[in-house]
Protein backbone atom coordinates (compact mmCIF):
# COMPACT_ATOMS: atom_id res chain seq x y z
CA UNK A 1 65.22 1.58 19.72
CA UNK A 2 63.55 -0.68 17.44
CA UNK A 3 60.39 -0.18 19.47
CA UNK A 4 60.45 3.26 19.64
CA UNK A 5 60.81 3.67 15.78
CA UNK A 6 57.83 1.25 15.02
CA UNK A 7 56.00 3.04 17.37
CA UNK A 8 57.06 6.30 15.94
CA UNK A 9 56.04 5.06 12.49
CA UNK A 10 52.64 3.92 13.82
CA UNK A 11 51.96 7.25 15.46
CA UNK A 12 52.78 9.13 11.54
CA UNK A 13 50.35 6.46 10.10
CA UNK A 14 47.37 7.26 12.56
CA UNK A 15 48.85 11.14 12.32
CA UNK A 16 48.19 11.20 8.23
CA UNK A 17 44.82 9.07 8.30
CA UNK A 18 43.15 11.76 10.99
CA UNK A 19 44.35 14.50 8.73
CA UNK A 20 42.89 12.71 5.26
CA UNK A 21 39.49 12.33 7.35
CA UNK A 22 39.81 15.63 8.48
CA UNK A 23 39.76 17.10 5.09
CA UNK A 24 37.65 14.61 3.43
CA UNK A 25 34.45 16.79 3.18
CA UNK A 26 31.03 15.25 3.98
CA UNK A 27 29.32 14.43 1.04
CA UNK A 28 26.49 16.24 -0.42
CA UNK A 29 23.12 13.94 -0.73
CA UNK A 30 20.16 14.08 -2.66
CA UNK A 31 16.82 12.01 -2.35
CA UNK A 32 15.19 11.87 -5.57
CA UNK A 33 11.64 10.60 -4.24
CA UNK A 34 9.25 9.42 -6.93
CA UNK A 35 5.25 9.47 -6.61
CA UNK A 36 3.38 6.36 -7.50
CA UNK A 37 6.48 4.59 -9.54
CA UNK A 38 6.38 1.18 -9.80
CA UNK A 39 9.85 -0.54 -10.34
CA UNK A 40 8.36 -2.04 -13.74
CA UNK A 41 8.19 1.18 -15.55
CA UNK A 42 12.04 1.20 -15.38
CA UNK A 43 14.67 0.23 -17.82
CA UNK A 44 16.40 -1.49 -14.89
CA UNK A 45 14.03 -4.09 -14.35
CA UNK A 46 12.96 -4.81 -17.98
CA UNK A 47 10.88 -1.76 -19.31
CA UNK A 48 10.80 -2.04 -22.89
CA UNK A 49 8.38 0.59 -23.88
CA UNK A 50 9.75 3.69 -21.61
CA UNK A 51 13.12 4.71 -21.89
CA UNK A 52 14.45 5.57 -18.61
CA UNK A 53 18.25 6.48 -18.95
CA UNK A 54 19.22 8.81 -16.51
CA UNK A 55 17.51 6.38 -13.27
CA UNK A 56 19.00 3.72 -15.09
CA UNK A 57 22.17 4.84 -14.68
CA UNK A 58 21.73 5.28 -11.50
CA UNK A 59 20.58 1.66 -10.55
CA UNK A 60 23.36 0.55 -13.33
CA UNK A 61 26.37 2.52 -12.11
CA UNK A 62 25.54 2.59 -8.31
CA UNK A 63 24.08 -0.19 -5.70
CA UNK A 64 20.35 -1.41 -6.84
CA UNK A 65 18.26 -2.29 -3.87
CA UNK A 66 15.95 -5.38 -5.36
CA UNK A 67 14.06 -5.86 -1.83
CA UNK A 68 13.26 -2.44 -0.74
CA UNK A 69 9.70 -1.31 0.69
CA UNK A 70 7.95 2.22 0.71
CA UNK A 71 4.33 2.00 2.07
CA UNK A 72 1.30 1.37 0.38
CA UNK A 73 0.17 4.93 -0.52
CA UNK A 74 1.66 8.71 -0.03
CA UNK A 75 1.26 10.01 3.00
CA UNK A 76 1.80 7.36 5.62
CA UNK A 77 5.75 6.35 3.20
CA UNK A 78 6.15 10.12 3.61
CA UNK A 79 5.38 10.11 7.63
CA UNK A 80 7.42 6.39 7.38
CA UNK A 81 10.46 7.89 5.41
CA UNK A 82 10.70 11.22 8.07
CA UNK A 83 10.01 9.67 11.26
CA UNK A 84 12.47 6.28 10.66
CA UNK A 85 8.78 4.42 12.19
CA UNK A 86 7.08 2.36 10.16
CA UNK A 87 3.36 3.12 9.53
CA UNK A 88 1.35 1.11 11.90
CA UNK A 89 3.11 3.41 14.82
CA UNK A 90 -0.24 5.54 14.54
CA UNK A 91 0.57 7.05 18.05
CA UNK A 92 3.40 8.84 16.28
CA UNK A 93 1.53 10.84 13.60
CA UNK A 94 -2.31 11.04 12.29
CA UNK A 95 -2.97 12.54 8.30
CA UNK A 96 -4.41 16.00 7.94
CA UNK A 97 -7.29 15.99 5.04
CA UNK A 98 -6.08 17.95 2.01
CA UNK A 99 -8.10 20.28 0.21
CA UNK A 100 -7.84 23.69 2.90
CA UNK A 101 -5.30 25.33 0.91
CA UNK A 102 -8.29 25.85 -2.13
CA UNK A 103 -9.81 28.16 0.12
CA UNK A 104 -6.90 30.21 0.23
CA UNK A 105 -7.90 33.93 -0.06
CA UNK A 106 -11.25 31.98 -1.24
CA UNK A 107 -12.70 32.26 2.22
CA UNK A 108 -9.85 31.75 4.38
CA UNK A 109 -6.67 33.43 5.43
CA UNK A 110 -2.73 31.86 5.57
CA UNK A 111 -2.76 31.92 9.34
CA UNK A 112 -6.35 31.24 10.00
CA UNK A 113 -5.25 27.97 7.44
CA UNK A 114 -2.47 27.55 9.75
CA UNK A 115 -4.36 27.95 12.84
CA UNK A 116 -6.88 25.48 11.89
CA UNK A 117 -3.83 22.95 10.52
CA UNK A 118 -1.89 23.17 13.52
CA UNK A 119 -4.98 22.77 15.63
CA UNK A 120 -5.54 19.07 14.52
CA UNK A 121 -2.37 17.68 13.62
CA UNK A 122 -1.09 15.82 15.99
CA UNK A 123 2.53 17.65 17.52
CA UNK A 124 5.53 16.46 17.26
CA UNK A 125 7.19 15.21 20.61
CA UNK A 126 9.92 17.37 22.57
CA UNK A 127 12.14 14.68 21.77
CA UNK A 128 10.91 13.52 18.61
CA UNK A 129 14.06 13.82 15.68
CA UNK A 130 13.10 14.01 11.93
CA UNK A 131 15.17 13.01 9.14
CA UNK A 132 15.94 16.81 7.96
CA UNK A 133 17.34 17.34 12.08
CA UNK A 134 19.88 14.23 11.05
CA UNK A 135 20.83 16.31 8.58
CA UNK A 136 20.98 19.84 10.49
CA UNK A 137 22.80 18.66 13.31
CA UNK A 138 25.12 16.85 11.26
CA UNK A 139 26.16 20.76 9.76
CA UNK A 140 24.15 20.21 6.39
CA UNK A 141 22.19 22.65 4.85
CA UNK A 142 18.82 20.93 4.61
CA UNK A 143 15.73 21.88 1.24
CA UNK A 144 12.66 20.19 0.18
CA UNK A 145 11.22 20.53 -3.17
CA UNK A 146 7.82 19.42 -4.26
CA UNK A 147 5.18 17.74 -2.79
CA UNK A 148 6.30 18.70 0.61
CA UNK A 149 5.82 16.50 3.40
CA UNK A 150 3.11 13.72 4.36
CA UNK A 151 0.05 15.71 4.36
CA UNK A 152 -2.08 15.68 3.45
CA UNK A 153 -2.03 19.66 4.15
CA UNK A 154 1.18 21.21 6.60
CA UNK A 155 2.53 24.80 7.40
CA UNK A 156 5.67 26.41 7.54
CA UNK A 157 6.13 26.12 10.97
CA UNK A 158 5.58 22.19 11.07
CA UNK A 159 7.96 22.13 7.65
CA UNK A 160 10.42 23.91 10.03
CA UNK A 161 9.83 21.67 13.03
CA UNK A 162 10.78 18.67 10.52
CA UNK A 163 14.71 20.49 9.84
CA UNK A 164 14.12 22.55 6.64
CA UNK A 165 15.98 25.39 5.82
CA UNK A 166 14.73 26.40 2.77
CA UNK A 167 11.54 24.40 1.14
CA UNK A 168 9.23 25.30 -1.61
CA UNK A 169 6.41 23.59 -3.69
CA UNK A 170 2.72 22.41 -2.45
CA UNK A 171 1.48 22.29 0.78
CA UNK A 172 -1.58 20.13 -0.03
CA UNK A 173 -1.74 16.94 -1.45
CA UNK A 174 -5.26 17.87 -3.26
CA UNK A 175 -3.69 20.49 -5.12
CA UNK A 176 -0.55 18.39 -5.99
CA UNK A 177 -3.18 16.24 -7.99
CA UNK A 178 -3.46 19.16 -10.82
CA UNK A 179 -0.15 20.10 -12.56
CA UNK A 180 -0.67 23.80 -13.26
CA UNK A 181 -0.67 25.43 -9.64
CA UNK A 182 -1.60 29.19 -9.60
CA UNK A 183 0.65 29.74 -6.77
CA UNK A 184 3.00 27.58 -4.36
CA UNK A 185 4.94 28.42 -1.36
CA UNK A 186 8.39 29.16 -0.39
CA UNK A 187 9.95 29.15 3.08
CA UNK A 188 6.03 30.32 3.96
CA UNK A 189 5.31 32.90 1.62
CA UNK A 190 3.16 32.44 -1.60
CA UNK A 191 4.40 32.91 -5.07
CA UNK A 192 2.19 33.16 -7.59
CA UNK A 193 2.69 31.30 -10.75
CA UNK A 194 1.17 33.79 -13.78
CA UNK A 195 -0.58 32.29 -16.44
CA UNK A 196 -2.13 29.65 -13.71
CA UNK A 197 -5.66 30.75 -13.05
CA UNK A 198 -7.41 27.38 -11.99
CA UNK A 199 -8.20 27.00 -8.45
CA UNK A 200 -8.01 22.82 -8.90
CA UNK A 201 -4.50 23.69 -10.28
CA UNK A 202 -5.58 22.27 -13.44
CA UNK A 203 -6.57 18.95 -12.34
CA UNK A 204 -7.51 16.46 -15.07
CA UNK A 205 -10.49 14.01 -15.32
CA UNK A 206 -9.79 9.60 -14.93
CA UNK A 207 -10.11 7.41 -17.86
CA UNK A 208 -11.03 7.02 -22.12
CA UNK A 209 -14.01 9.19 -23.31
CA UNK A 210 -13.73 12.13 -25.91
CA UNK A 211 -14.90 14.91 -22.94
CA UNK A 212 -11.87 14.03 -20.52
CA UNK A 213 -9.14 13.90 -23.30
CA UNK A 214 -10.45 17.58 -24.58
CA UNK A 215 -10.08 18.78 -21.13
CA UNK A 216 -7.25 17.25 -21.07
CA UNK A 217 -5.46 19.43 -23.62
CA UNK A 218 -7.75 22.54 -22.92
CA UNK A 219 -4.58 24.79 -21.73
CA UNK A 220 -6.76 27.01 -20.77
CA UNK A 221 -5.57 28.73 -17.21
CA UNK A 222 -2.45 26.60 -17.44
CA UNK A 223 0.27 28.00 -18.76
CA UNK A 224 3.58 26.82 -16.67
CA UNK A 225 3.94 23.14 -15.16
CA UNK A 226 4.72 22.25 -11.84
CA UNK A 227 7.74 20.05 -12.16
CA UNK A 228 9.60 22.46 -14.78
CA UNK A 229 8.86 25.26 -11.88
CA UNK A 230 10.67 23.01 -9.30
CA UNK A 231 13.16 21.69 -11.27
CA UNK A 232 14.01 25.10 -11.65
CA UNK A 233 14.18 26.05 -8.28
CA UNK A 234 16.19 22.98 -7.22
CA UNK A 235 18.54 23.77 -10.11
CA UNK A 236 19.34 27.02 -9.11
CA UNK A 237 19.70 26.00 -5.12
CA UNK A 238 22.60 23.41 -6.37
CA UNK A 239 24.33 26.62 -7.96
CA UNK A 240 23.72 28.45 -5.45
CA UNK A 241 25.04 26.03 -2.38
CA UNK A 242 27.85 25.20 -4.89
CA UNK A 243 29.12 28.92 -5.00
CA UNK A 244 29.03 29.42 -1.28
CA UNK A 245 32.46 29.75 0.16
CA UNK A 246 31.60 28.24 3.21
CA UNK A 247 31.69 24.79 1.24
CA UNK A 248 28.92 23.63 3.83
CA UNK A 249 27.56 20.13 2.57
CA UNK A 250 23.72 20.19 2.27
CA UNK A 251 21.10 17.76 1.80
CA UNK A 252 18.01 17.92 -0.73
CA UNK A 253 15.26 15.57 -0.90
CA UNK A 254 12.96 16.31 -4.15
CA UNK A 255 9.61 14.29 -3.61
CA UNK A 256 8.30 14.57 -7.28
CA UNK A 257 4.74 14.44 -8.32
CA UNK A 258 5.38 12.20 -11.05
CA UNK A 259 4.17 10.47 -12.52
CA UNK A 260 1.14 10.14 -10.07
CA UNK A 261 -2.33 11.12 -11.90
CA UNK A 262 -4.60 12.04 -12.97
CA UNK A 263 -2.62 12.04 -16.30
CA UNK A 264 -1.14 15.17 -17.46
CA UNK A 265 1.51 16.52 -19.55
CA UNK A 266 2.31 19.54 -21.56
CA UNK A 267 3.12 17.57 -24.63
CA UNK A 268 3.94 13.69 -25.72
CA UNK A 269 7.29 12.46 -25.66
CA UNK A 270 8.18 12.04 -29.47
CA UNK A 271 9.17 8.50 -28.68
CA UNK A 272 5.28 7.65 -28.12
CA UNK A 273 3.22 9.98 -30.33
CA UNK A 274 3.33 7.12 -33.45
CA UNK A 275 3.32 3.87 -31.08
CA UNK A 276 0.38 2.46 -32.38
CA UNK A 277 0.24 -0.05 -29.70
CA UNK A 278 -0.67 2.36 -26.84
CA UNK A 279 -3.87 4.47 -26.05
CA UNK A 280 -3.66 8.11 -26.11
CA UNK A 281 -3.94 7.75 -22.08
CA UNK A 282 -1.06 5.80 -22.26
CA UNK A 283 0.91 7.61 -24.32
CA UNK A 284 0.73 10.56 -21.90
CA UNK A 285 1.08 8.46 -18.82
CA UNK A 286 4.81 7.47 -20.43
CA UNK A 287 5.52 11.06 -21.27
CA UNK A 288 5.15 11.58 -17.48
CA UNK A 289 7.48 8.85 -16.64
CA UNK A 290 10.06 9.92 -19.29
CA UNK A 291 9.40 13.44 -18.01
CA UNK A 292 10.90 12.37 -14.33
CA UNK A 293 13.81 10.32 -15.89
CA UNK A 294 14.89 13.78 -17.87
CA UNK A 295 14.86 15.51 -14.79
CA UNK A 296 16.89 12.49 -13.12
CA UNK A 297 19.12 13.32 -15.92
CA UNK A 298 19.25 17.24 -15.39
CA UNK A 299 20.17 17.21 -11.60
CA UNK A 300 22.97 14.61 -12.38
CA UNK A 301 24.03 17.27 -15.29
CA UNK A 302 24.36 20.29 -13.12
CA UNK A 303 26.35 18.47 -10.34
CA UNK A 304 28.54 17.90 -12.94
CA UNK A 305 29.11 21.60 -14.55
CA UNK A 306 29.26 22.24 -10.81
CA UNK A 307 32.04 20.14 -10.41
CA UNK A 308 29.83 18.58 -7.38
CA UNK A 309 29.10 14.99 -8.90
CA UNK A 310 32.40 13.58 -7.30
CA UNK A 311 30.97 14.08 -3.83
CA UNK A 312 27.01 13.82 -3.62
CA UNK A 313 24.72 11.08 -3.36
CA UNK A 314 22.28 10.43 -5.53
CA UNK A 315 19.37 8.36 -3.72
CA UNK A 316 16.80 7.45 -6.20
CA UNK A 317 13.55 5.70 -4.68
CA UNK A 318 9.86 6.11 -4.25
CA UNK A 319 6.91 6.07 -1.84
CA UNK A 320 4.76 3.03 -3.08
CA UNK A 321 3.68 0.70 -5.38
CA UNK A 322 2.26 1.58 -9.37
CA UNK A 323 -0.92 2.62 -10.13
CA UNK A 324 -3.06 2.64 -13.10
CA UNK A 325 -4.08 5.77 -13.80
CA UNK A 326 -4.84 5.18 -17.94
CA UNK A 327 -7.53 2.51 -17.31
CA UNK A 328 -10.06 2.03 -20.21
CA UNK A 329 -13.20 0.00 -20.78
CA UNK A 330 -11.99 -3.61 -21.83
CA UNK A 331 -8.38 -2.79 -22.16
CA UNK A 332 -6.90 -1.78 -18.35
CA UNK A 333 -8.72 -2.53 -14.89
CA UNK A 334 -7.48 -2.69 -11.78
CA UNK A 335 -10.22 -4.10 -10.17
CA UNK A 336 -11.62 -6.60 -12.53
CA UNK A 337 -10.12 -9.80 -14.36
CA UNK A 338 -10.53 -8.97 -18.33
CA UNK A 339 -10.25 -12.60 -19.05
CA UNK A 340 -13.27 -13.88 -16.65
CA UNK A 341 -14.88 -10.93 -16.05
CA UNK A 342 -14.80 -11.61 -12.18
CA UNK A 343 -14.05 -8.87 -9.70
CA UNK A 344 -10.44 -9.39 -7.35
CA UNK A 345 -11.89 -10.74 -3.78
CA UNK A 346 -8.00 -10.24 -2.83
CA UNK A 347 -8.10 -13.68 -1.04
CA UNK A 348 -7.54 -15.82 -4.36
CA UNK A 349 -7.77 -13.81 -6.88
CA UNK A 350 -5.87 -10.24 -7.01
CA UNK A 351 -4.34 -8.47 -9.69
CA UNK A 352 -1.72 -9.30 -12.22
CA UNK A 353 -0.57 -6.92 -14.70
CA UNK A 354 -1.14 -9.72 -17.29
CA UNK A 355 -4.88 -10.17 -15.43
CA UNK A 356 -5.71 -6.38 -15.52
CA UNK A 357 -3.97 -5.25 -19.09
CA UNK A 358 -1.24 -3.12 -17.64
CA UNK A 359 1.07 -2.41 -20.77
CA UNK A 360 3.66 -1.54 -18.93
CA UNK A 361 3.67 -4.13 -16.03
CA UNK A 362 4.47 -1.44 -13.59
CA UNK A 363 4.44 -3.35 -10.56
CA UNK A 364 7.01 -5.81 -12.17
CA UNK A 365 5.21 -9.18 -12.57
CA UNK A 366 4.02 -8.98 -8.96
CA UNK A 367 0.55 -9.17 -7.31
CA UNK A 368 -1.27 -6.37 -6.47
CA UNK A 369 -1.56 -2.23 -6.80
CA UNK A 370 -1.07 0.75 -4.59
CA UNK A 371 -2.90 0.64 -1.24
CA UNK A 372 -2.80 -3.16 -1.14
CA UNK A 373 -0.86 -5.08 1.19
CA UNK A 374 0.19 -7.43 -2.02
CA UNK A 375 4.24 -6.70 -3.14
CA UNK A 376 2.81 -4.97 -5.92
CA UNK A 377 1.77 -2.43 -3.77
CA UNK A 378 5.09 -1.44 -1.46
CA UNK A 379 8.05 -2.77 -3.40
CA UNK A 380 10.04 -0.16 -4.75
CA UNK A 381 12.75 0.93 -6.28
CA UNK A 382 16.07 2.08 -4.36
CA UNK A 383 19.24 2.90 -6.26
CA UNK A 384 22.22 4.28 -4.74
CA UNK A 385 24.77 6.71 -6.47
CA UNK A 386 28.10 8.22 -5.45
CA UNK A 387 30.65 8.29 -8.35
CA UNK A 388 33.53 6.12 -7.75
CA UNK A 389 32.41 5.52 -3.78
CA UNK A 390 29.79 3.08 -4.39
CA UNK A 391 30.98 -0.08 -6.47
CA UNK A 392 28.99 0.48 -9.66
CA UNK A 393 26.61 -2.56 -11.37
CA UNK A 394 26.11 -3.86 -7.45
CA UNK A 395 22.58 -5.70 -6.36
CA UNK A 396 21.72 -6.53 -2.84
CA UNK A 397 18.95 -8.92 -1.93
CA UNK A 398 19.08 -7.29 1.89
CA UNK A 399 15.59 -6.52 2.66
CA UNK A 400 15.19 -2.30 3.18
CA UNK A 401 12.68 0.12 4.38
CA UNK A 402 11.99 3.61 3.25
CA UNK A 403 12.29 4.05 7.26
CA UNK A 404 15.68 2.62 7.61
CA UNK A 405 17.02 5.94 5.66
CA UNK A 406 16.70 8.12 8.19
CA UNK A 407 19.19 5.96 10.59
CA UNK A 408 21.42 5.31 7.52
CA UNK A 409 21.45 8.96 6.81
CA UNK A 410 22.91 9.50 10.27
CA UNK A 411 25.84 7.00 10.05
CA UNK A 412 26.45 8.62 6.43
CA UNK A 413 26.91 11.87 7.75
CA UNK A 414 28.86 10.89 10.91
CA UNK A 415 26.06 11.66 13.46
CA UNK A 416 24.78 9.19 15.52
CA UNK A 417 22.22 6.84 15.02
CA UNK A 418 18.92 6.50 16.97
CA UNK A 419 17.90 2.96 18.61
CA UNK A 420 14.45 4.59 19.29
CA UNK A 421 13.81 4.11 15.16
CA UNK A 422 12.34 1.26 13.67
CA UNK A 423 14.40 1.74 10.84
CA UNK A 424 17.91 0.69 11.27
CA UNK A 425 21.63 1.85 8.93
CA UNK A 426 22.33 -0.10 5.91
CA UNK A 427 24.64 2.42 5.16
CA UNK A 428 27.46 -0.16 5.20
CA UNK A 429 25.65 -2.28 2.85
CA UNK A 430 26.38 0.41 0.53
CA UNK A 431 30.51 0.14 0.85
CA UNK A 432 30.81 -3.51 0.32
CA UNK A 433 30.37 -4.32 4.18
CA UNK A 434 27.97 -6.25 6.17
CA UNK A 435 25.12 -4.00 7.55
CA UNK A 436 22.83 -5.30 10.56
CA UNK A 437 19.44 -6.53 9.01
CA UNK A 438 15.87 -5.97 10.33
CA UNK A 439 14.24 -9.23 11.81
CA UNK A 440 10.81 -8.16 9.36
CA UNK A 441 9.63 -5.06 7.88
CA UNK A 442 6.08 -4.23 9.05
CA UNK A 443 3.80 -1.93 6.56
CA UNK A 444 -0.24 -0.72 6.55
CA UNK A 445 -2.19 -0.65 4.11
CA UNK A 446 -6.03 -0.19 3.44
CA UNK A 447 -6.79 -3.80 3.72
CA UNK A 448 -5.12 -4.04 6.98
CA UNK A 449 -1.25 -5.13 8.13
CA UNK A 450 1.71 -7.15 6.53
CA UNK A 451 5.11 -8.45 8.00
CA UNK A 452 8.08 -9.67 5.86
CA UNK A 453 10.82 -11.50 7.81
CA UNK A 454 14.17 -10.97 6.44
CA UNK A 455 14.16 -14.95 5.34
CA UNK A 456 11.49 -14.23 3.19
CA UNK A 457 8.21 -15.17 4.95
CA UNK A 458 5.21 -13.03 4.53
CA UNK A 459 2.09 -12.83 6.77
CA UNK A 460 -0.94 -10.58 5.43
CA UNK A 461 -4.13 -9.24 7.06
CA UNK A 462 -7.12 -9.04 5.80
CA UNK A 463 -8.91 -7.10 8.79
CA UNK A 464 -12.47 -6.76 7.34
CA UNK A 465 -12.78 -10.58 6.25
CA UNK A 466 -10.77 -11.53 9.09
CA UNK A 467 -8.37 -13.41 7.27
CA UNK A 468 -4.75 -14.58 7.67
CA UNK A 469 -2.47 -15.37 5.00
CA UNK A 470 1.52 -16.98 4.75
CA UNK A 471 3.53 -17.13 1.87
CA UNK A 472 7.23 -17.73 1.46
CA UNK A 473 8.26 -14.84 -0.95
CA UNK A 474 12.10 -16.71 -2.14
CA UNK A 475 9.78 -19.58 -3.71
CA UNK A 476 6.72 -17.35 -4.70
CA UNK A 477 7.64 -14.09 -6.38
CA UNK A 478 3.73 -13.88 -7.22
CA UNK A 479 2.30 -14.46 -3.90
CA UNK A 480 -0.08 -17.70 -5.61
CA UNK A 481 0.80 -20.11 -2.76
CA UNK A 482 -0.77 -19.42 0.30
CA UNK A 483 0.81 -21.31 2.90
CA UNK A 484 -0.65 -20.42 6.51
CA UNK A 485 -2.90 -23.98 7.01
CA UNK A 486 0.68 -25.79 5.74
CA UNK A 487 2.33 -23.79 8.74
CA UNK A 488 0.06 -22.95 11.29
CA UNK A 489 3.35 -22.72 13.80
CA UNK A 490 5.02 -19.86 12.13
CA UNK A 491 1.29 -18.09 10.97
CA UNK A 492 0.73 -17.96 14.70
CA UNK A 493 4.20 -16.60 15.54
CA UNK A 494 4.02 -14.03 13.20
CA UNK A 495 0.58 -13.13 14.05
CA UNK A 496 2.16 -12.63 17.79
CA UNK A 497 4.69 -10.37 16.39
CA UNK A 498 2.74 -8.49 14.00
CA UNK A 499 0.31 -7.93 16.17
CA UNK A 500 2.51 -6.14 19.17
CA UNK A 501 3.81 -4.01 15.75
CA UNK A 502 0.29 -2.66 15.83
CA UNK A 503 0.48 -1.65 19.23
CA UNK A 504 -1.67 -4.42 19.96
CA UNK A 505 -4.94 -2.99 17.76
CA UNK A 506 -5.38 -4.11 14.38
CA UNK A 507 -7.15 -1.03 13.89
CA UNK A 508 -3.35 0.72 13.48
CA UNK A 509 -2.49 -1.30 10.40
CA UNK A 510 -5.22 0.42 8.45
CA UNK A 511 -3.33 3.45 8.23
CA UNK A 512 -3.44 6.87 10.42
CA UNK A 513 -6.88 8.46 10.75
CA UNK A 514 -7.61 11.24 8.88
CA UNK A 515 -8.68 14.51 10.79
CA UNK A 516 -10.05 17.76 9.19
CA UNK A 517 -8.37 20.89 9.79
């Protein structure tokens, strides 16, 4: 008898537990995706000039990822990020050229755009799944806002092919570069944007000189800017989805422009206009940053009036390293030392914000910019959010890809993962528990391949000098002792390994090639 009630008892227990599960809903995620944000512009890591409340809560209140990687520019961590491959897998994807979508109804039709987009980019495979399918198959309700997809130019039916329901924004990177867009698309169709009459979408000049800032602030043919008209639109889809009785869970990923350049902004943040320390280029430039925290701040807002915070994700990240896009004779290079003068050869000399006159030492006291195989140039930023799920004020050291999401995506949303990926789940990570780690993360970049081992060892590729180089990144945050004639055993095993990565052609590590539709 006793037997019989203890197993009785155990049979209610497992009885009550299905049922909770069973009515737990699946949560609702968002992917806030930043363009060219270096961690050092944020609060989080030490920003003193910017302000960035809303992501800081984020990184503050939720898990903060301090060893994540994107890519080392847009379009191969936006291929990396939707594929769950990292970027050297060339034979997976190639890069369209932007710029086709100017020509719109200026020469060319949609579909003889399409025709000519479709003819060059490489198809997916039958079997091929996306991040947006996780999603789909999972029973989410899947939209893109933005800067949609790798580029650098796509169509609806490839957007589609990727698992979107519902996407609207740019579908060429070219255009993305001007703020004031004269039309954009949604689910296909175009929508034009009155008030924006510029075929460039209002693109702005580089760098200090009295000509570029009055062009600048010539609002001439730009009337409405891009990231209030998407903000918008993703603001009304989270009313909408939260009204629908169906109560189906969906996903959203919102790849920003900002604050990639060149520089533009409606107005200055008050908080900069009487800094006299900073250049009018860099006031602006910190307007755009403080633009994307506000917006951080709205979407975390409305889930709230919707009563929707308590069960969505907020995933906060980026694609790539910082830029400098407010350089200025004798006050900011990239590419020169303003203390000696000397141009970066990248093999001992490279740049430090300190080196180069960064203000806001956007790439966080490490070496190296945006398309460089230096930190500087992949580390991002990667907070998690989900209101009293995720242990708030939490820091990992566990080394993450922006192609691991796609896999953890799939264990968060209960659908299986795929061993085919590169990228594997840390989704575990994020609930306290032990997660299976990556042996190395492997990354392009225009100066050729780069493998990180989970201990901490780094070996870069110089592919047009030819040249190796090992550092041990626990010990050398900077990347200033080079370490590969020290140990020539583990140089040549990572060589081995990072070489196989590239599919056996170094070639592959210099990112995909670019083909014009």
């Amino acid at each position: 008898m006793k037997n019989r009630g203890l197993q009785f008892l155990f049979g209610m227990v497992v009885l009550v537990n299905t049922m909770m599960l069973a009515q737990e809903k699946q949560p609702n995620i968002i992917l806030i995706y930043a363009d060219d944000l270096g961690r050092g512009l944020l609060g989080t890591y030490g920003q003193n000039i910017i302000s960035t409340p809303n992501i800081d809560k984020l990184a503050n209140e939720g898990l903060r990822f301090d060893n994540a990687y994107g890519s080392h520019y847009c379009s191969p961590a936006r291929a990396s990020l939707l594929t769950g491959m990292h970027d050297c897998r060339t034979d997976q994807y190639n890069i369209t050229q932007a710029g086709i979508y100017m020509k719109l109804d200026n020469g060319l039709s949609l579909d003889q755009i399409k025709d000519r987009v479709n003819a060059v980019a490489m198809p997916a495979k039958k079997d091929m799944v996306f991040l947006a399918e996780v999603a789909q198959k999972a029973g989410y309700t899947t939209a893109e806002f933005g800067k949609l997809e790798w580029g650098f130019s796509t169509t609806t039916e490839r957007l589609e092919r990727h698992g979107w329901d519902y996407h609207y924004g740019y579908y060429d990177h070219q255009r993305c570069h001007g703020f004031y867009p004269s039309f954009l698309f949604e689910n296909g169709k175009k929508v034009y944007i009155p008030g924006n009459t510029l075929i460039d979408c209002g693109k702005n000049p580089e760098g200090k000189s009295p000509e570029n800032y009055k062009k600048r602030w010539d609002m001439t043919g730009r009337k409405v800017y891009s990231e209030n008209i998407i903000m918008d639109k993703l603001l009304d889809y989270l009313e909408v989805q939260s009204k629908k009785e169906s109560g189906q869970p969906f996903f959203v990923y919102f790849p920003s422009q900002l604050p990639h350049g060149p520089i533009s902004i409606p107005e200055v943040a008050p908080e900069f206009k009487n800094n006299p320390n900073l250049s009018e280029l860099e006031k602006e430039y910190a307007s755009m940053v403080k633009m994307l925290d506000t917006d951080v701040g709205r979407i975390y807002t409305k889930l709230e009036e919707l009563g929707d915070l308590d069960n969505t994700i907020l995933v906060f990240t980026g694609d790539n390293g910082h830029e400098l896009y407010y350089h200025q004779k004798d006050r900011c290079d990239k590419t020169h030392d303003l203390t000696t003068g000397q141009t970066y050869n990248n093999i001992n000399t490279k740049f430090y914000s300190h080196l180069g006159g960064d203000v806001f030492d956007g790439n966080d006291g490490m070496a190296g910019l945006k398309r460089s195989n230096w930190e500087g140039g992949v580390r991002v930023p990667l907070f998690w959010y989900w209101k009293g799920r995720i242990k708030p004020g939490t820091i990992s050291n566990q080394m993450v890809s922006n192609y691991d999401f796609l896999n953890t995506l799939a264990e968060i949303v209960g659908a299986k993962t795929h061993k085919e990926k590169d990228g594997v789940s840390y989704a575990k990570t994020l609930f306290g528990k032990k997660s299976k780690e990556r042996k190395y993360t492997v990354y392009s970049s225009t100066m050729g391949p780069a493998l990180v081992t989970k201990e901490g060892w780094k070996l870069r590729y110089l592919l047009k000098k030819n040249v190796f180089q090992l550092y041990y990144l626990p010990n050398d945050y900077k990347e200033e002792n080079e370490l590969s004639s020290k140990y020539k055993k583990k140089t040549e095993s990572l060589k081995e390994i990072l070489f196989k990565e590239c599919n056996n052609n170094w070639q592959n590590g210099v990112s995909a090639n670019k083909v014009k539709p």
